[in-house]
Protein backbone atom coordinates (compact mmCIF):
# COMPACT_ATOMS: atom_id res chain seq x y z
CA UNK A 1 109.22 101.93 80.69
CA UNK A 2 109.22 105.48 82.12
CA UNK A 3 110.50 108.14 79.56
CA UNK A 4 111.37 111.50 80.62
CA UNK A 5 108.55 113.67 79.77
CA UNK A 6 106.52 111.36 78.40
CA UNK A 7 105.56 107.98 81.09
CA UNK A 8 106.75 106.76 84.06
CA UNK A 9 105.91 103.81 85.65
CA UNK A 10 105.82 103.66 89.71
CA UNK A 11 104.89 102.64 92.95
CA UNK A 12 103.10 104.56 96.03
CA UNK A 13 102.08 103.74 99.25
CA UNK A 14 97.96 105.29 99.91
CA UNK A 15 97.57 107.64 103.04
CA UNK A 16 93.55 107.21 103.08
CA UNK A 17 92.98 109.65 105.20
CA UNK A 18 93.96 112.41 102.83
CA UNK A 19 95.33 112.99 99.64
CA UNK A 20 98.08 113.28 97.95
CA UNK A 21 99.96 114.03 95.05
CA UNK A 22 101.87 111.75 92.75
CA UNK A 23 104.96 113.58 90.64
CA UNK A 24 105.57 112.32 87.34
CA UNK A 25 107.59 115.87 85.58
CA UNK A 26 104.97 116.22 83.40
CA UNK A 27 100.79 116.02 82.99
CA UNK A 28 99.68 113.01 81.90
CA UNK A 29 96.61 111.89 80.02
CA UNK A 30 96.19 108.55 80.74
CA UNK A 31 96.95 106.78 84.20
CA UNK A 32 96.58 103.10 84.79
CA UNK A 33 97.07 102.51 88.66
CA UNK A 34 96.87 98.65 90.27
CA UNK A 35 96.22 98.12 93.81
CA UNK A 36 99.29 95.39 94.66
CA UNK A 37 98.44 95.00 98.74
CA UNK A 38 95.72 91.97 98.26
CA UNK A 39 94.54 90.42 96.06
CA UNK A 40 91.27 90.52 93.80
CA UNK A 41 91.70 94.11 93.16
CA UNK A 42 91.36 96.00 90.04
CA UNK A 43 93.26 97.53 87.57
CA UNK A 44 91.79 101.43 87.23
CA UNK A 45 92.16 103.17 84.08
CA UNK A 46 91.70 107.06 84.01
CA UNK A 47 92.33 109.29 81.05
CA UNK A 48 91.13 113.06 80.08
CA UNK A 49 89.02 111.71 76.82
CA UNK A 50 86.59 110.43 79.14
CA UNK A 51 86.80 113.11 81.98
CA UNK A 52 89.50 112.00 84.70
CA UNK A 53 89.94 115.58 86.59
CA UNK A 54 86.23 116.73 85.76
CA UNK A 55 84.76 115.65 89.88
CA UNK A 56 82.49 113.17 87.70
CA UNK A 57 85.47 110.57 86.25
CA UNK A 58 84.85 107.90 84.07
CA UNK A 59 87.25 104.65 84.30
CA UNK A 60 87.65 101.60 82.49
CA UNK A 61 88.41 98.07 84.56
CA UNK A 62 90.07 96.02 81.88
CA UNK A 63 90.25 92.81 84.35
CA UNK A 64 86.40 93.25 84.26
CA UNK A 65 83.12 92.26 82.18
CA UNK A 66 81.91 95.54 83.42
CA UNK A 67 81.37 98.28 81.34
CA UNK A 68 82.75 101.66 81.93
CA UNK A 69 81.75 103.39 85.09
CA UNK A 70 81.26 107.18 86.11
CA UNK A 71 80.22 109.77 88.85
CA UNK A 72 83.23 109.27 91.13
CA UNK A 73 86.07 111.04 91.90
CA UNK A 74 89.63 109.71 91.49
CA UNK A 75 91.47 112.71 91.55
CA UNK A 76 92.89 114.84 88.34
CA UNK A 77 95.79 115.41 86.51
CA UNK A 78 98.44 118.43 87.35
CA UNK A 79 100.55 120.35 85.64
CA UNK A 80 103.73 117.96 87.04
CA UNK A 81 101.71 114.97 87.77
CA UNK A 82 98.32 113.55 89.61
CA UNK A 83 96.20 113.73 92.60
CA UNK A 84 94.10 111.20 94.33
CA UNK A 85 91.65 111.69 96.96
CA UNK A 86 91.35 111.04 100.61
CA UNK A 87 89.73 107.71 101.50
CA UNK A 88 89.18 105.70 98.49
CA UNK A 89 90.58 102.24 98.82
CA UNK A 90 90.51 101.79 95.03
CA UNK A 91 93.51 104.65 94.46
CA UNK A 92 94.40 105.66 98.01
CA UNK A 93 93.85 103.29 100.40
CA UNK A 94 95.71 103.66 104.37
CA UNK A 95 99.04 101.71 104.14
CA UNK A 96 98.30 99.92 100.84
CA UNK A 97 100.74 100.05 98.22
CA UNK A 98 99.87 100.26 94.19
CA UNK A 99 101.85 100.25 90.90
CA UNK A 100 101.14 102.90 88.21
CA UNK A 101 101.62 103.39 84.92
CA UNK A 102 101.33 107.27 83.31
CA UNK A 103 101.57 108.92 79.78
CA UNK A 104 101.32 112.55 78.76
């Protein structure tokens, strides 16, 4: 459940072609975002222990046998909430929608 302050727990629709910014009231640490458009798609976890903001991200698919992956760039925290780039389909895709979940 979203918590003033502390999580909140959303929806957005992606604008591919550039980026944009997602308020939450506070920064968070941890972001957990679900592309909800088709299906097959991952859940992406992000959080500033492994580097989400650093231009080299690590994330964590927990719907996958994978291990953790790195050198890409899903955006970065903000003092009020999180970014996420232009073009990726993963976080951001044209007209897709996704479901988040954020804690400080």
């Amino acid at each position: 459940a979203s918590v003033d302050g502390i999580s909140k727990v959303g929806y957005y629709t992606g604008n591919g072609a550039s980026g944009q910014t997602i308020t939450l009231g506070f920064q968070p640490r941890f972001a957990l975002i679900k592309r909800t458009s088709s299906t097959n798609r991952d859940w992406f976890i992000f959080d500033t222990v492994r580097g989400w903001g650093s231009g080299n991200d690590t994330a964590i698919l927990p719907n996958s046998s994978a291990a953790q992956f790195t050198n890409f760039n899903f955006g970065e925290p903000t003092s009020t909430g999180f970014t996420l780039p232009h073009g990726d389909s993963s976080t951001n895709g044209d007209g897709l929608k996704y479901i988040y979940y954020a804690h400080s």
